[in-house]
PDB file of N, CA and C in Angstrom:
ATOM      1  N   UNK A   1      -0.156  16.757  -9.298  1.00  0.00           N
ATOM      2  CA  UNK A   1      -0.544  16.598  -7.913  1.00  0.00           C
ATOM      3  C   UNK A   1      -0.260  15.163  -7.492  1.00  0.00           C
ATOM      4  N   UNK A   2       0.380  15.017  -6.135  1.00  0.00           N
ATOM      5  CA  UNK A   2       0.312  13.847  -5.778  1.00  0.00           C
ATOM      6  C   UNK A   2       0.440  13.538  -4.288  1.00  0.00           C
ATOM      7  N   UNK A   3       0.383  12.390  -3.978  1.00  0.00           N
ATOM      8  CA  UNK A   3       0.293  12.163  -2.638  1.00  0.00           C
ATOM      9  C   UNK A   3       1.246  11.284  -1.737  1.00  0.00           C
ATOM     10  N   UNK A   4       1.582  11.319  -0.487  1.00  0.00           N
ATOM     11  CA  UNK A   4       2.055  10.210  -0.105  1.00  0.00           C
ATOM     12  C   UNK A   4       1.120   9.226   0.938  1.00  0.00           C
ATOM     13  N   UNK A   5       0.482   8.349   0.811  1.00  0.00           N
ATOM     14  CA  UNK A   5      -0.239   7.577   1.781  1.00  0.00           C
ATOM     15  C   UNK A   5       0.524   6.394   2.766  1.00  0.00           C
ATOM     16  N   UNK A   6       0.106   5.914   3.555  1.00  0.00           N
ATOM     17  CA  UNK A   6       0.205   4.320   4.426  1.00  0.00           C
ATOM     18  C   UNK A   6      -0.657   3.762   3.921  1.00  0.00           C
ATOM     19  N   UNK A   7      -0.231   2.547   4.144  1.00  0.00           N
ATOM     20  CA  UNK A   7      -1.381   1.285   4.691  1.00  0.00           C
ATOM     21  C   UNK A   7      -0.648  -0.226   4.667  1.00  0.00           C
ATOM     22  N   UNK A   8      -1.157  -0.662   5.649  1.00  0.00           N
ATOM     23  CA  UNK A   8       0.475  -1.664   5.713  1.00  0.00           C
ATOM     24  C   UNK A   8       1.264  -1.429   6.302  1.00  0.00           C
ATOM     25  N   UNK A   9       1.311  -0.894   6.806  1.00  0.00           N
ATOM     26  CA  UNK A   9       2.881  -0.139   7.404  1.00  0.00           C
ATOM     27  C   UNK A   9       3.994   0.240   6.532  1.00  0.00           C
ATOM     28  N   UNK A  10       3.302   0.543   5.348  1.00  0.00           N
ATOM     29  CA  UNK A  10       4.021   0.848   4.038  1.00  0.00           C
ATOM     30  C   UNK A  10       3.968   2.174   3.618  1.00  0.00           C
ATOM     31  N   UNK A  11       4.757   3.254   2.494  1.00  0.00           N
ATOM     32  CA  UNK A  11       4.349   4.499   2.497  1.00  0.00           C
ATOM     33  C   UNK A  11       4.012   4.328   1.034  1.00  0.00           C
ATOM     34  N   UNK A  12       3.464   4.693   0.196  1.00  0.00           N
ATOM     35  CA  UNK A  12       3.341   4.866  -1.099  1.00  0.00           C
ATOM     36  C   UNK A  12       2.962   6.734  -1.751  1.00  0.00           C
ATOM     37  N   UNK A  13       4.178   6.651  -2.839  1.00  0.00           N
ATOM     38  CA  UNK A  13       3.871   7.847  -3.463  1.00  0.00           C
ATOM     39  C   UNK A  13       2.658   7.388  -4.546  1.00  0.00           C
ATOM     40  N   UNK A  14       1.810   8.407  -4.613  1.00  0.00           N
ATOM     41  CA  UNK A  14       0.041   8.071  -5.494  1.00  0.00           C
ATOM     42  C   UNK A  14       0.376   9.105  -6.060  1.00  0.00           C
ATOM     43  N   UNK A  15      -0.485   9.044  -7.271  1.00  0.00           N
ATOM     44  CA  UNK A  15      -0.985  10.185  -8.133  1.00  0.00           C
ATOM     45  C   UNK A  15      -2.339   9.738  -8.679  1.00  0.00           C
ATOM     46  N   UNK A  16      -2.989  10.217  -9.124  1.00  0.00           N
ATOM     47  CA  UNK A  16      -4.445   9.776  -9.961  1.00  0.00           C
ATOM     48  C   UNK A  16      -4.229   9.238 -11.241  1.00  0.00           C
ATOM     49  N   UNK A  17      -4.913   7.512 -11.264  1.00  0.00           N
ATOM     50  CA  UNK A  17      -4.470   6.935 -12.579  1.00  0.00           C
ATOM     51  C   UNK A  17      -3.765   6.216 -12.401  1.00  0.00           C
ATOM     52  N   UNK A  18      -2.885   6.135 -11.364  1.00  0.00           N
ATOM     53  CA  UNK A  18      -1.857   5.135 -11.043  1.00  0.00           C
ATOM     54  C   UNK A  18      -1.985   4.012 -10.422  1.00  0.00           C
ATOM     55  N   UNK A  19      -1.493   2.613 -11.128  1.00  0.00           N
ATOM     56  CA  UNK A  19      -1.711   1.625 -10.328  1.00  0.00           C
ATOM     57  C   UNK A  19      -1.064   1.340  -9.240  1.00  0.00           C
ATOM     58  N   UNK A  20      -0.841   0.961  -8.155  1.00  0.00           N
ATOM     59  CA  UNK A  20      -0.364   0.134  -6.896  1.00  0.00           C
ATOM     60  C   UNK A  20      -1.019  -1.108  -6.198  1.00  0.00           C
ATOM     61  N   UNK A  21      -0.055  -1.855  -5.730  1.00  0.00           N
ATOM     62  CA  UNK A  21       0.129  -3.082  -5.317  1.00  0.00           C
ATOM     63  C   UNK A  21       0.159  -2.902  -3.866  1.00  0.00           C
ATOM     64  N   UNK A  22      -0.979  -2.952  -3.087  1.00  0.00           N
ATOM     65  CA  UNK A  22      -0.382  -3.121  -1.204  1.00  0.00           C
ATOM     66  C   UNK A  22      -1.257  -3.947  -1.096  1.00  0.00           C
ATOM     67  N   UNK A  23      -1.097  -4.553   0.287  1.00  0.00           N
ATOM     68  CA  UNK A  23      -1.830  -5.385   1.283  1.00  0.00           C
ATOM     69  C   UNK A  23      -2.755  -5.872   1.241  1.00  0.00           C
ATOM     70  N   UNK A  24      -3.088  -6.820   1.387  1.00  0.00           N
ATOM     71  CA  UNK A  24      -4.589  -6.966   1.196  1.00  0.00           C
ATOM     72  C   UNK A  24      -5.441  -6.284   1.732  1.00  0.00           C
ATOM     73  N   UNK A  25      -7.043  -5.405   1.223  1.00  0.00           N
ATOM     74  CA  UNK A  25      -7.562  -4.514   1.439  1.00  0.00           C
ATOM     75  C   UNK A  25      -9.130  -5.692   1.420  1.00  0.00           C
ATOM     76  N   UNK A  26     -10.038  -5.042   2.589  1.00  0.00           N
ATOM     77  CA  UNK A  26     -11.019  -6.059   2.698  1.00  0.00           C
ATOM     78  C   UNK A  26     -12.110  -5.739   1.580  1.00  0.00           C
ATOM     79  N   UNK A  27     -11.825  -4.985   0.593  1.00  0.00           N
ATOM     80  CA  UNK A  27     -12.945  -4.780   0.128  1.00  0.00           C
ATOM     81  C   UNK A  27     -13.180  -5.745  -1.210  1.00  0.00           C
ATOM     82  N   UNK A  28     -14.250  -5.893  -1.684  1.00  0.00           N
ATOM     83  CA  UNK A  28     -14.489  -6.546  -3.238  1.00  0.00           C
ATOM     84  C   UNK A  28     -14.112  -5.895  -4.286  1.00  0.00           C
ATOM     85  N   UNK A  29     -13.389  -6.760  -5.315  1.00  0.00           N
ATOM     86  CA  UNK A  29     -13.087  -6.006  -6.671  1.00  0.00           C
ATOM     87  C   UNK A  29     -14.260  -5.487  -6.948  1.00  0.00           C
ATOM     88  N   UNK A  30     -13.867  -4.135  -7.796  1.00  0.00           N
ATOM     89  CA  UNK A  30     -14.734  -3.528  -8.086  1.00  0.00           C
ATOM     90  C   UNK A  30     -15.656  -2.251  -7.349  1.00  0.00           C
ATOM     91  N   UNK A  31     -15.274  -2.586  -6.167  1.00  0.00           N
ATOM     92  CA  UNK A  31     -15.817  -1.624  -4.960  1.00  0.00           C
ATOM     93  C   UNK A  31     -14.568  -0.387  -4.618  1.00  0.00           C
ATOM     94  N   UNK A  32     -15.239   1.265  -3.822  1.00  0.00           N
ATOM     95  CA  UNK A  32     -14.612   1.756  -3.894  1.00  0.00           C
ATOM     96  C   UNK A  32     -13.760   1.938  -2.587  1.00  0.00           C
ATOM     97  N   UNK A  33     -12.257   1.928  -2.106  1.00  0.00           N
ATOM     98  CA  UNK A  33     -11.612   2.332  -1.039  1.00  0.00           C
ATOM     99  C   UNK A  33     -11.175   3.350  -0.676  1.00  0.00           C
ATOM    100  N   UNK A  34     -11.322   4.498   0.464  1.00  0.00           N
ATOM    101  CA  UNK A  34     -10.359   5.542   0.728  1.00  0.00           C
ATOM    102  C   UNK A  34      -9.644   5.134   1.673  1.00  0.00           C
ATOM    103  N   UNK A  35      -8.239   6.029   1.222  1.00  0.00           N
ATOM    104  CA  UNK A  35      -7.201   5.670   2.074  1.00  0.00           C
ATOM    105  C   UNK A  35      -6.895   7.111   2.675  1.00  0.00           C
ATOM    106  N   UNK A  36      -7.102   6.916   4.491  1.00  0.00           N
ATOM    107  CA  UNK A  36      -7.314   8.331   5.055  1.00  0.00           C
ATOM    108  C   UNK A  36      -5.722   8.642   5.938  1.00  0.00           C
ATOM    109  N   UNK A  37      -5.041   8.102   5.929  1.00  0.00           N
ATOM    110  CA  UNK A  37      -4.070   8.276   6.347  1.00  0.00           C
ATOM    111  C   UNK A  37      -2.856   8.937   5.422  1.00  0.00           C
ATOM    112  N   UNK A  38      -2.874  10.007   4.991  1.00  0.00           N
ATOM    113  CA  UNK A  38      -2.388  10.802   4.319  1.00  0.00           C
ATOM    114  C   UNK A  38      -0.946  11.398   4.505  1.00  0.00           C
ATOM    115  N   UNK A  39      -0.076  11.456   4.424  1.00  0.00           N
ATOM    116  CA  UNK A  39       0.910  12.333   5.235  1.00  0.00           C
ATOM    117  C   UNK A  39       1.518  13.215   4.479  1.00  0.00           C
ATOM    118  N   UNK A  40       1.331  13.289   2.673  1.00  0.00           N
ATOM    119  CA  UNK A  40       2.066  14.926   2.758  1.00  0.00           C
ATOM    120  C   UNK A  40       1.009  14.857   1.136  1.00  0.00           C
ATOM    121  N   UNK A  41       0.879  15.931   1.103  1.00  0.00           N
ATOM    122  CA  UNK A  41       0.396  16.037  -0.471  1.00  0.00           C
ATOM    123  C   UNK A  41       1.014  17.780  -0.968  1.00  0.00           C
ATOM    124  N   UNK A  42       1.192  17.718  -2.601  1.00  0.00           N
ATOM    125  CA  UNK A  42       1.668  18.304  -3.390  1.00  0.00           C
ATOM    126  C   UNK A  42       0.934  18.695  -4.458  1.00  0.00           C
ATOM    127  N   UNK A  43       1.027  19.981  -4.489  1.00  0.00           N
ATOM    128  CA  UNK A  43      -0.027  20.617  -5.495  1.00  0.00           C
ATOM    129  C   UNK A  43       0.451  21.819  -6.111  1.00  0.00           C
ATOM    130  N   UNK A  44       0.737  21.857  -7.220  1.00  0.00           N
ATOM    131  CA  UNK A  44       1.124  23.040  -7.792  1.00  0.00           C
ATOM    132  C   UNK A  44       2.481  23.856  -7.204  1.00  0.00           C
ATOM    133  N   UNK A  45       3.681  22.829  -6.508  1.00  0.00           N
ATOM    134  CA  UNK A  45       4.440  23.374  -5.652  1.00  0.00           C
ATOM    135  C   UNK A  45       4.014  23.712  -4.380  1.00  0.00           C
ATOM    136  N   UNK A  46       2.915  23.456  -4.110  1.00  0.00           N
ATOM    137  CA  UNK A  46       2.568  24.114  -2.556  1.00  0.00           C
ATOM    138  C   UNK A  46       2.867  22.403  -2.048  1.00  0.00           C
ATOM    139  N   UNK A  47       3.362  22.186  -0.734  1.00  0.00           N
ATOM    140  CA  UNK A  47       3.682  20.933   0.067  1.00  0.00           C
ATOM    141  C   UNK A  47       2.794  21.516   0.982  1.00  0.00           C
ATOM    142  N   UNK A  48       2.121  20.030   1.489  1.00  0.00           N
ATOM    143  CA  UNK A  48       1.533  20.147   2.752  1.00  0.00           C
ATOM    144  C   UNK A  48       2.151  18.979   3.321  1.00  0.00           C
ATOM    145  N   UNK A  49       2.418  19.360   4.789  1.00  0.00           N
ATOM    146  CA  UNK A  49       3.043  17.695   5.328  1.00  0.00           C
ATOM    147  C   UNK A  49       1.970  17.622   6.940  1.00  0.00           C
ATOM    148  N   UNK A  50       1.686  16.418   7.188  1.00  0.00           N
ATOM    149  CA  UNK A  50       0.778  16.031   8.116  1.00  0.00           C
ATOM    150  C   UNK A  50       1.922  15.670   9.088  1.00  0.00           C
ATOM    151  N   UNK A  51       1.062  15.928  10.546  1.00  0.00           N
ATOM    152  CA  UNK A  51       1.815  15.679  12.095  1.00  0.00           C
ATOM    153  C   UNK A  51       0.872  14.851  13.020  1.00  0.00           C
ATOM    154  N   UNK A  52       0.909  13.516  12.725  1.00  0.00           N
ATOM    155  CA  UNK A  52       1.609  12.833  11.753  1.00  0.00           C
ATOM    156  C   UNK A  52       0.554  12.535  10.251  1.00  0.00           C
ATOM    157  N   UNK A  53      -0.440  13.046  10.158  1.00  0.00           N
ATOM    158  CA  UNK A  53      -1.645  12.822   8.995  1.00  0.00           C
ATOM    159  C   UNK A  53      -2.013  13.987   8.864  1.00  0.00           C
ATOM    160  N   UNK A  54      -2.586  14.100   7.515  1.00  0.00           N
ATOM    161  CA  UNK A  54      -3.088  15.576   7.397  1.00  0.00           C
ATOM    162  C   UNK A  54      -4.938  15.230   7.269  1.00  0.00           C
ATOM    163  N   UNK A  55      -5.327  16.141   8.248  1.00  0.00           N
ATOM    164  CA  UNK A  55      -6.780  16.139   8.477  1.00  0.00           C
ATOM    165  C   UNK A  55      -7.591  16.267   7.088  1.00  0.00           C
ATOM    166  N   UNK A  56      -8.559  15.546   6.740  1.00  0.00           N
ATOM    167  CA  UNK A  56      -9.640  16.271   6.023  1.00  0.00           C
ATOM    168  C   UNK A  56      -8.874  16.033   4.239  1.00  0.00           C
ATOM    169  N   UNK A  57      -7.645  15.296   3.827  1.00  0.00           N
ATOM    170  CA  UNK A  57      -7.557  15.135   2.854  1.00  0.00           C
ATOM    171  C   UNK A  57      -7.535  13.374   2.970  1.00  0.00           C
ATOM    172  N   UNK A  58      -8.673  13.161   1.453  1.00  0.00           N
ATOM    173  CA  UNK A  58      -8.405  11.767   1.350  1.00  0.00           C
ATOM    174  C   UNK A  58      -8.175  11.387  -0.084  1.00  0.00           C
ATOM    175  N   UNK A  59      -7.772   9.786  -0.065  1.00  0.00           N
ATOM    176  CA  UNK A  59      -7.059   9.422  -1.555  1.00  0.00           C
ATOM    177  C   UNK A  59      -8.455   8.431  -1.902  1.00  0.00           C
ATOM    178  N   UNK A  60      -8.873   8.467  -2.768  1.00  0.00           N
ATOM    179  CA  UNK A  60      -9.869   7.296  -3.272  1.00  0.00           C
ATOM    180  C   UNK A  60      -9.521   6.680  -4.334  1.00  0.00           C
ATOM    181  N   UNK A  61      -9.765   5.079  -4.110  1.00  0.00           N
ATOM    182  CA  UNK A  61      -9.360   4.229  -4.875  1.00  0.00           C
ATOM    183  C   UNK A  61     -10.583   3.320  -5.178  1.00  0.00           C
ATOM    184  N   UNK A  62     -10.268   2.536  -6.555  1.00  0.00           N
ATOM    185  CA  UNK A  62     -11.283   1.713  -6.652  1.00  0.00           C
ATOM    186  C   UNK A  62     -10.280   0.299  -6.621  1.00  0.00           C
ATOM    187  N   UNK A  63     -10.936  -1.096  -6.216  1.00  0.00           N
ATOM    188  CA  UNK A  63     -10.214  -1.924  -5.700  1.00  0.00           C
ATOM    189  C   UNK A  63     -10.677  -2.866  -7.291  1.00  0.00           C
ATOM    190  N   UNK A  64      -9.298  -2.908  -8.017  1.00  0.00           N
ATOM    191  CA  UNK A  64      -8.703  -3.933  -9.316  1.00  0.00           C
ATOM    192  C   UNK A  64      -8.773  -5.302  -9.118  1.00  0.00           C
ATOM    193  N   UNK A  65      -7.933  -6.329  -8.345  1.00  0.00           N
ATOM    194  CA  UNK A  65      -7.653  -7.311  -7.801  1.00  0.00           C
ATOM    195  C   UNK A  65      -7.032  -7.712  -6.596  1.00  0.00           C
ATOM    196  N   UNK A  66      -7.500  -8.838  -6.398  1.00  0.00           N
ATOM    197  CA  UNK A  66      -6.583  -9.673  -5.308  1.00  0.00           C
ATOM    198  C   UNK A  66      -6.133 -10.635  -5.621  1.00  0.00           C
ATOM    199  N   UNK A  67      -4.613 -10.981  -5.359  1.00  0.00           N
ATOM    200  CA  UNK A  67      -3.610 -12.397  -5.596  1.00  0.00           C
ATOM    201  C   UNK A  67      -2.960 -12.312  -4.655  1.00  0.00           C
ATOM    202  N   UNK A  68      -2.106 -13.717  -4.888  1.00  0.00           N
ATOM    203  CA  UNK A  68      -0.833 -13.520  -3.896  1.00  0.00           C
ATOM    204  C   UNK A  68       0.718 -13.487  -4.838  1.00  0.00           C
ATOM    205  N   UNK A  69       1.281 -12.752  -3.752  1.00  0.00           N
ATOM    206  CA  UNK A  69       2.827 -12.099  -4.226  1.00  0.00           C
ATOM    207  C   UNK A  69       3.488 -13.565  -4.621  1.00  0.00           C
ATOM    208  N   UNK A  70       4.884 -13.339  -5.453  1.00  0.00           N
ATOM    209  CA  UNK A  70       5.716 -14.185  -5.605  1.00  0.00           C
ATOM    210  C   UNK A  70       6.090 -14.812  -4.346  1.00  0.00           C
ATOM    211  N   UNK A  71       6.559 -16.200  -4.469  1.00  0.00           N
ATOM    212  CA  UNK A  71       6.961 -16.884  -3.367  1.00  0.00           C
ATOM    213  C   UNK A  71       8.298 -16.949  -3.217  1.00  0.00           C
ATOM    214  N   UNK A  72       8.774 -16.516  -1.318  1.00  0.00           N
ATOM    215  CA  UNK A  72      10.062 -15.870  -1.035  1.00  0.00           C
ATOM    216  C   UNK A  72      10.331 -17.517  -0.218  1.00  0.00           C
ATOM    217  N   UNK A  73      11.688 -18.002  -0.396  1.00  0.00           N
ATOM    218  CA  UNK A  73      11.908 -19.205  -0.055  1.00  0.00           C
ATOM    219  C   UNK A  73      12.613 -18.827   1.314  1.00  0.00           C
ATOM    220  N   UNK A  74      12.535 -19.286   2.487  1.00  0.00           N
ATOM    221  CA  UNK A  74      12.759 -19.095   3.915  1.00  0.00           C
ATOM    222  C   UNK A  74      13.648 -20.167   4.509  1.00  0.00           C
ATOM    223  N   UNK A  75      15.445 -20.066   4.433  1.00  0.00           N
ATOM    224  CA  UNK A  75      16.111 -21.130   4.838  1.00  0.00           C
ATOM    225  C   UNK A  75      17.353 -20.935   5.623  1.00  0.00           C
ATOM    226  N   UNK A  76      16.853 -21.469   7.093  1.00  0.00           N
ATOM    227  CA  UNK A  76      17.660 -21.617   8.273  1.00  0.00           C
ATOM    228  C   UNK A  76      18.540 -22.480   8.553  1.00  0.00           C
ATOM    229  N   UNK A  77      19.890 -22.451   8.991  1.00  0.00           N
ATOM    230  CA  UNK A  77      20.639 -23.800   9.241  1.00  0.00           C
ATOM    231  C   UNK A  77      21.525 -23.176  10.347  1.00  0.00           C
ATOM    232  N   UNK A  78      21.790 -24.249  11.078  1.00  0.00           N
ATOM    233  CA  UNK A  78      22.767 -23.851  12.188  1.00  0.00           C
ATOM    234  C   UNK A  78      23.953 -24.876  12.182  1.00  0.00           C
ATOM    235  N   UNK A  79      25.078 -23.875  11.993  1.00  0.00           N
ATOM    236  CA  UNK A  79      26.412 -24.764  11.377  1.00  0.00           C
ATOM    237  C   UNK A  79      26.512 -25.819  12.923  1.00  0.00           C
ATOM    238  N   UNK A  80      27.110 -26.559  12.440  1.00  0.00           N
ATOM    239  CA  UNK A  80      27.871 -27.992  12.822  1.00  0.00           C
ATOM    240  C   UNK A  80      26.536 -28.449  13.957  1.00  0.00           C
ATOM    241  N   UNK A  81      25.034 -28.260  13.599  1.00  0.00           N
ATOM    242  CA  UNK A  81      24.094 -29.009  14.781  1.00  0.00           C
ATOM    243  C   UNK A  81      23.166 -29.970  13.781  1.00  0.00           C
ATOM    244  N   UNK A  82      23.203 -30.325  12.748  1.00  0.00           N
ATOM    245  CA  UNK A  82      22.444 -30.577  11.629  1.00  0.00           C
ATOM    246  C   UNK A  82      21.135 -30.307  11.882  1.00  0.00           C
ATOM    247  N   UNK A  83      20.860 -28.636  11.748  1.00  0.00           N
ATOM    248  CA  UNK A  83      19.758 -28.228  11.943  1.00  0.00           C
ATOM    249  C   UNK A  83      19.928 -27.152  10.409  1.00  0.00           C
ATOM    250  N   UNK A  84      18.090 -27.767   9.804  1.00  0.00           N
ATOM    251  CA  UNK A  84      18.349 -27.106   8.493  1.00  0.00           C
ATOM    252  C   UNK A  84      16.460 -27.097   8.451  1.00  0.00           C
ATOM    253  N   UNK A  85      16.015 -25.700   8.238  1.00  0.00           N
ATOM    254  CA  UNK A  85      14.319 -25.825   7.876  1.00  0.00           C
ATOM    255  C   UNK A  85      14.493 -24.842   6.858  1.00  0.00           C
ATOM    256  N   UNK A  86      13.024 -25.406   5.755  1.00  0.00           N
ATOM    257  CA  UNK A  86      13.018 -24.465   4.516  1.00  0.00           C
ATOM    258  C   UNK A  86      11.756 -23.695   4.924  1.00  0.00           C
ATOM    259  N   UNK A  87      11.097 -22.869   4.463  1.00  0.00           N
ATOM    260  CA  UNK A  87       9.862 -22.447   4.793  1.00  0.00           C
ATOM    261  C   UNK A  87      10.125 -21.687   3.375  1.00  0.00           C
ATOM    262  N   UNK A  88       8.582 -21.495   3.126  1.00  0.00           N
ATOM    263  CA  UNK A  88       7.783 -20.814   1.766  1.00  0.00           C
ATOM    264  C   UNK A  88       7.170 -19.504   2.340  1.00  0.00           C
ATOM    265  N   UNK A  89       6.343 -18.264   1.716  1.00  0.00           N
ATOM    266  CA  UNK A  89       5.801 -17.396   1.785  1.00  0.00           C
ATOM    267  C   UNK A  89       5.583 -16.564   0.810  1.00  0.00           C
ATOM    268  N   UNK A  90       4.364 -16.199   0.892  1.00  0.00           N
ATOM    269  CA  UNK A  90       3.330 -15.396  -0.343  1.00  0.00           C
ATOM    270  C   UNK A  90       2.492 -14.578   1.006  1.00  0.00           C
ATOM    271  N   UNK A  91       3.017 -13.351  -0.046  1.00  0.00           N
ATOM    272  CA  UNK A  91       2.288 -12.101   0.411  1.00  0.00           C
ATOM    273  C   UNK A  91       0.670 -12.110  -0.151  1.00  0.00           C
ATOM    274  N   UNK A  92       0.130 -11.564   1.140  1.00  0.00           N
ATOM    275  CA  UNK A  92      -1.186 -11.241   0.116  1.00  0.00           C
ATOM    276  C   UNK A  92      -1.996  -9.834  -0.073  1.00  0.00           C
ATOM    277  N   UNK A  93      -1.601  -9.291  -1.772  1.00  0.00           N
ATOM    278  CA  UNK A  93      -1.658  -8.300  -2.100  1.00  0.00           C
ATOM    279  C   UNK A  93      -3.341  -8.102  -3.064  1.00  0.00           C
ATOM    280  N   UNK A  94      -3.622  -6.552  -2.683  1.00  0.00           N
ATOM    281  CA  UNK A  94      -4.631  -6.392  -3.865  1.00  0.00           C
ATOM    282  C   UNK A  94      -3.986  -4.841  -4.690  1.00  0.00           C
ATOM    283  N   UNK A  95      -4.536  -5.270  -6.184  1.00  0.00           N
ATOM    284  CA  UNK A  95      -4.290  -3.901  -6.976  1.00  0.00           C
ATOM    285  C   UNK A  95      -5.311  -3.103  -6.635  1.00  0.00           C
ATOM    286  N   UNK A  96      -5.043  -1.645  -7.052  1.00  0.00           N
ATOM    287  CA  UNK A  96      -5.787  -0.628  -6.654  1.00  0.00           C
ATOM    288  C   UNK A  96      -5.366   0.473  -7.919  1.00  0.00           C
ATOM    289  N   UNK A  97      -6.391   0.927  -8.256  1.00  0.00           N
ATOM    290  CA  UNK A  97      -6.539   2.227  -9.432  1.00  0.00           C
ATOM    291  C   UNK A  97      -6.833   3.670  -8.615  1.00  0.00           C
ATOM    292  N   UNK A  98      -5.762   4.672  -8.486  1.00  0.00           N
ATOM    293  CA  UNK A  98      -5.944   5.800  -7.764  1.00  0.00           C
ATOM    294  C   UNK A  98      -6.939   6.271  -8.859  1.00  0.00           C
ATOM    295  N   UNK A  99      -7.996   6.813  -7.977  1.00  0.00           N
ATOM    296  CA  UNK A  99      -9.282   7.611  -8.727  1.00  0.00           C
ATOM    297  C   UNK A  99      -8.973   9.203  -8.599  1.00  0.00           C
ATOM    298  N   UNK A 100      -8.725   9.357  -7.361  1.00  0.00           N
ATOM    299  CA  UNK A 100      -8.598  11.196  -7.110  1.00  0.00           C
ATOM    300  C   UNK A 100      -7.864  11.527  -5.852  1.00  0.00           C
ATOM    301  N   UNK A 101      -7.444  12.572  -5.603  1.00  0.00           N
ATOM    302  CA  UNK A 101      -7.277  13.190  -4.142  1.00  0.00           C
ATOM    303  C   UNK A 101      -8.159  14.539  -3.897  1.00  0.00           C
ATOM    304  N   UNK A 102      -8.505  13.761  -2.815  1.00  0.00           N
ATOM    305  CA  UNK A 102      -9.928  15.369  -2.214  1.00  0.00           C
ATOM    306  C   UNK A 102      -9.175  15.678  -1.093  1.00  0.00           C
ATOM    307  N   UNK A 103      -9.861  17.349  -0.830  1.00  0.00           N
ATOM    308  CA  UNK A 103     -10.075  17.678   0.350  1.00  0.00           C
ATOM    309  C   UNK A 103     -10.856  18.281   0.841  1.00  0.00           C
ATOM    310  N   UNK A 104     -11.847  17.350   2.120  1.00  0.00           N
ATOM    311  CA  UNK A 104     -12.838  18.359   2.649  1.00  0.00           C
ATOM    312  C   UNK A 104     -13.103  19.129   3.468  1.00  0.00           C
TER     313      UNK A 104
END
């Protein structure tokens, strides 16, 4: 069985047990998150696909950690104006342990 969720504006395929890496999520390590925005889940060959979410199924997670992502180096130049800026950036991500998929 598995799922496809958002969050972030991201899609992630889940299954139960599985770790993932998204967005930062406001909750405390250790505390539990559902993620209700669902859009297709798979079960025994049966597909369900949501328009655009499927009602009444949710993914629960318990929240692992928070860090920040590797740092992506950001560098602009504009030929023949001697214009040159660097910029840095770190994502900020938390892990998450899929616990289950319900539906109520």
């Amino acid at each position: 069985m598995y799922a496809i969720i958002e969050t972030g504006g991201t899609q992630y395929r889940v299954e139960p047990g599985m770790k993932i890496e998204v967005p930062r999520l406001p909750n405390a390590e250790g505390e539990n998150f559902t993620f209700d925005k669902v859009l297709l889940v798979v079960k025994d060959d049966k597909v369900v696909v949501g328009h655009p979410y499927i009602d009444g199924v949710k993914v629960s997670a318990i929240v692992n950690s928070h860090f920040r992502g590797k740092k992506i180096i950001v560098f602009k130049r504009k030929l023949r104006k001697g214009y040159e800026k660097t910029q840095g950036h770190r994502r900020d991500l938390t892990t998450v342990l899929i616990d289950k998929i319900t539906k109520s």
